[in-house]
C-alpha atoms as a PDB file:
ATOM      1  CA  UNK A   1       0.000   0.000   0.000  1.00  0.00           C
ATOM      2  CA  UNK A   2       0.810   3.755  -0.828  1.00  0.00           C
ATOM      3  CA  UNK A   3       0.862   6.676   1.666  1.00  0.00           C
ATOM      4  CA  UNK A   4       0.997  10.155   1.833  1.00  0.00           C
ATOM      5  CA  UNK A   5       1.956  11.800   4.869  1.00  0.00           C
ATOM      6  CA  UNK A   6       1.509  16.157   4.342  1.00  0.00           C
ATOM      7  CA  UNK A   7       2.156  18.861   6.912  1.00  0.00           C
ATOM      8  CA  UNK A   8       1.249  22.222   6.030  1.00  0.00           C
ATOM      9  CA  UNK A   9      -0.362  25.375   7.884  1.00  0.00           C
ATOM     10  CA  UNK A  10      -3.234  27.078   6.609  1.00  0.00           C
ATOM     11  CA  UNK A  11      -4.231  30.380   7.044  1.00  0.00           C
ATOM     12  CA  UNK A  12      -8.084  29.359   8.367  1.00  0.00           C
ATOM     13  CA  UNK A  13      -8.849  25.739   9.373  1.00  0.00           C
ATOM     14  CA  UNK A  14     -12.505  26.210   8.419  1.00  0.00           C
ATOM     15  CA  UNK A  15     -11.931  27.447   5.080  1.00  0.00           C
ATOM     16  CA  UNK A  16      -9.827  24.956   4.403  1.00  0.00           C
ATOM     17  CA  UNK A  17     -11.522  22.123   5.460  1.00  0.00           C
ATOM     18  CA  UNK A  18     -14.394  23.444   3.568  1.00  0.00           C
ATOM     19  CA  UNK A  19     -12.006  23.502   0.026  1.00  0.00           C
ATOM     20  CA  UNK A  20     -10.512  19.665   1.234  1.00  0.00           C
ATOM     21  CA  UNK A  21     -14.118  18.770   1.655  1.00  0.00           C
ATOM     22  CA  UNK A  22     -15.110  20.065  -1.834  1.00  0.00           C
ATOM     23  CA  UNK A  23     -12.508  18.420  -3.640  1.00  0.00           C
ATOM     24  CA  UNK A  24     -13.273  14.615  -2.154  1.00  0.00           C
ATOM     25  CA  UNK A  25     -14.751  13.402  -5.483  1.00  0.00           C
ATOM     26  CA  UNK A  26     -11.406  14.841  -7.582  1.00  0.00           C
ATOM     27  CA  UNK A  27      -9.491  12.797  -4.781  1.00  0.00           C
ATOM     28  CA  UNK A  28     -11.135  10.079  -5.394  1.00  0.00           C
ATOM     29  CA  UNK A  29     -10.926  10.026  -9.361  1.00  0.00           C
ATOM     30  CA  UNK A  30      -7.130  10.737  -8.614  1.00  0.00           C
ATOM     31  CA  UNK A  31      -6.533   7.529  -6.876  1.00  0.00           C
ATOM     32  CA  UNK A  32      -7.015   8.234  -2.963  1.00  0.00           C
ATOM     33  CA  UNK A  33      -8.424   6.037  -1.133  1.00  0.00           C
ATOM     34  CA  UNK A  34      -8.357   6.969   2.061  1.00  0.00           C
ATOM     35  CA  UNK A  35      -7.467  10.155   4.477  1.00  0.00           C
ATOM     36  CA  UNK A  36      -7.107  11.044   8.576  1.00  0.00           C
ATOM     37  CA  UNK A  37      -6.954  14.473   8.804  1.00  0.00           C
ATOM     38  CA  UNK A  38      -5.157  15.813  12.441  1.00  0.00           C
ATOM     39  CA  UNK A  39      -3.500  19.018  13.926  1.00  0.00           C
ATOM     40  CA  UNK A  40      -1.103  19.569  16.070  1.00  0.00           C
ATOM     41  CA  UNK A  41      -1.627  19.705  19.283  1.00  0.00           C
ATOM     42  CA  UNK A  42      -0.142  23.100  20.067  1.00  0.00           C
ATOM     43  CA  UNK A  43      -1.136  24.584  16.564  1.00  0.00           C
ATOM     44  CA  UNK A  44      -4.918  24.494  15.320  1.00  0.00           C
ATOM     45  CA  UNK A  45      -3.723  25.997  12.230  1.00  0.00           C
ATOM     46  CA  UNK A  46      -0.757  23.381  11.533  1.00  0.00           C
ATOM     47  CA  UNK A  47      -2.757  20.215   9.656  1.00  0.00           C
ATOM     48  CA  UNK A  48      -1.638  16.814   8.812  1.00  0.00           C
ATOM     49  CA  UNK A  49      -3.354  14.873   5.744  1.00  0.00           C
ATOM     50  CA  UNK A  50      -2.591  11.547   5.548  1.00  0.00           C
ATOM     51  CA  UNK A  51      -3.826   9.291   3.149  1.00  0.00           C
ATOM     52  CA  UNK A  52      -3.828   5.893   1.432  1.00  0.00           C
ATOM     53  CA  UNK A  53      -3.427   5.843  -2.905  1.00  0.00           C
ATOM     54  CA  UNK A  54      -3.453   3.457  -5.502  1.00  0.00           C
ATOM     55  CA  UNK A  55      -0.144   4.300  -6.387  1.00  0.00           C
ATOM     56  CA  UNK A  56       2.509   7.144  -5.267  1.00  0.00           C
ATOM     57  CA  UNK A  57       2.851   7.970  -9.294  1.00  0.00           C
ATOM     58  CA  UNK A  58      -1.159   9.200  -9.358  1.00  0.00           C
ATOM     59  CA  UNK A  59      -0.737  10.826  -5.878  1.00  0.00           C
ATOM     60  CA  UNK A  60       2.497  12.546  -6.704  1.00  0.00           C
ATOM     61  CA  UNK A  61       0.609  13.699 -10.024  1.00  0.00           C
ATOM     62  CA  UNK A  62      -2.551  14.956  -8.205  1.00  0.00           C
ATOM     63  CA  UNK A  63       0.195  16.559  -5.754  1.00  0.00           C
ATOM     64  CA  UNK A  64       1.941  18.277  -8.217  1.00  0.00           C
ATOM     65  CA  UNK A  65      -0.552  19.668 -10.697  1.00  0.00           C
ATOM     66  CA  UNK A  66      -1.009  22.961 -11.446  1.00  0.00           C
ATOM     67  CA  UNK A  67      -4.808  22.413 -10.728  1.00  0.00           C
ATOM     68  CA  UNK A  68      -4.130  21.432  -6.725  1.00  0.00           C
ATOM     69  CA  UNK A  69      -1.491  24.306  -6.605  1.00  0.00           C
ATOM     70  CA  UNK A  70      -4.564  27.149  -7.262  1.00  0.00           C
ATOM     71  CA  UNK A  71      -6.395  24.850  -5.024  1.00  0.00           C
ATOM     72  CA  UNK A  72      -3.967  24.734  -2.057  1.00  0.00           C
ATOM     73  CA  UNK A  73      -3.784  28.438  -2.888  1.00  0.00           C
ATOM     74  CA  UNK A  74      -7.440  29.315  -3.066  1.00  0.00           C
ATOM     75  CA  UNK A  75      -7.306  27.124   0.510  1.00  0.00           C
ATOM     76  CA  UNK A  76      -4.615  29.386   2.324  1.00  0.00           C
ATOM     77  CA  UNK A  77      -1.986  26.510   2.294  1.00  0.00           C
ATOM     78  CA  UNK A  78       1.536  27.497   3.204  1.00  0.00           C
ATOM     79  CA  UNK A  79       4.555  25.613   2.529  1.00  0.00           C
ATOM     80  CA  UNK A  80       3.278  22.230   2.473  1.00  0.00           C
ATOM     81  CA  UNK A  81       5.241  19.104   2.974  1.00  0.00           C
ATOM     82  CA  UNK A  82       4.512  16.118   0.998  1.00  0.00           C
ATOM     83  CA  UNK A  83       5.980  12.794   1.977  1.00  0.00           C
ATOM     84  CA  UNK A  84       5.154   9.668  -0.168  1.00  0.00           C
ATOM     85  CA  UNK A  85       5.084   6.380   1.902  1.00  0.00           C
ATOM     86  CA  UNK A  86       5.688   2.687   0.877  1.00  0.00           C
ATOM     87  CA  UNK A  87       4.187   0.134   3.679  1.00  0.00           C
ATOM     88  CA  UNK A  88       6.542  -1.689   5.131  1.00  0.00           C
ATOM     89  CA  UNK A  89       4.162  -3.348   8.439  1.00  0.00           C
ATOM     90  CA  UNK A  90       0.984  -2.657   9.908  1.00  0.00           C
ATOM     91  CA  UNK A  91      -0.564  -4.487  13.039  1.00  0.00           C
ATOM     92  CA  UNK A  92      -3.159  -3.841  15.758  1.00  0.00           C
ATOM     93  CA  UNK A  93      -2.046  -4.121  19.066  1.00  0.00           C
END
């Protein structure tokens, strides 16, 4: 399985979770199957997404294309970082 792990602030928590929530079905279509979204527990405004793909190529594409850039934009994300995850184990414990 395929991860990707993002930290980024945002400018406005609600207004971007209202943008993340509007682009689910482009998500989707993109390949992601999954997502947990969390903050930080000292910073509202600092937001994990982490998610499960089909594949790291389609996320890295969705990631990368000029259409999520205005959308991360439009959303009030700043300096995102985007780590792409192979499995290696899981378990519950």
């Amino acid at each position: 399985m395929d991860y990707v792990l993002i930290i980024h602030a945002v400018k406005d928590y609600p207004a971007w979770k209202r943008i993340f929530d509007d682009a689910a079905s482009i998500r989707k279509q993109a390949g992601e199957q999954q997502y947990h979204v969390l903050r930080d527990e000292n910073d509202a405004n600092r937001i994990i997404h982490f998610s499960r793909w089909a594949s790291i190529d389609q996320a890295k594409a969705f990631f990368e294309s000029p259409r999520l850039v205005e959308i991360r934009r439009q959303a009030g994300v700043e300096a995102p970082e985007f780590n792409y995850l192979h499995l290696l184990a899981q378990g519950d414990l």
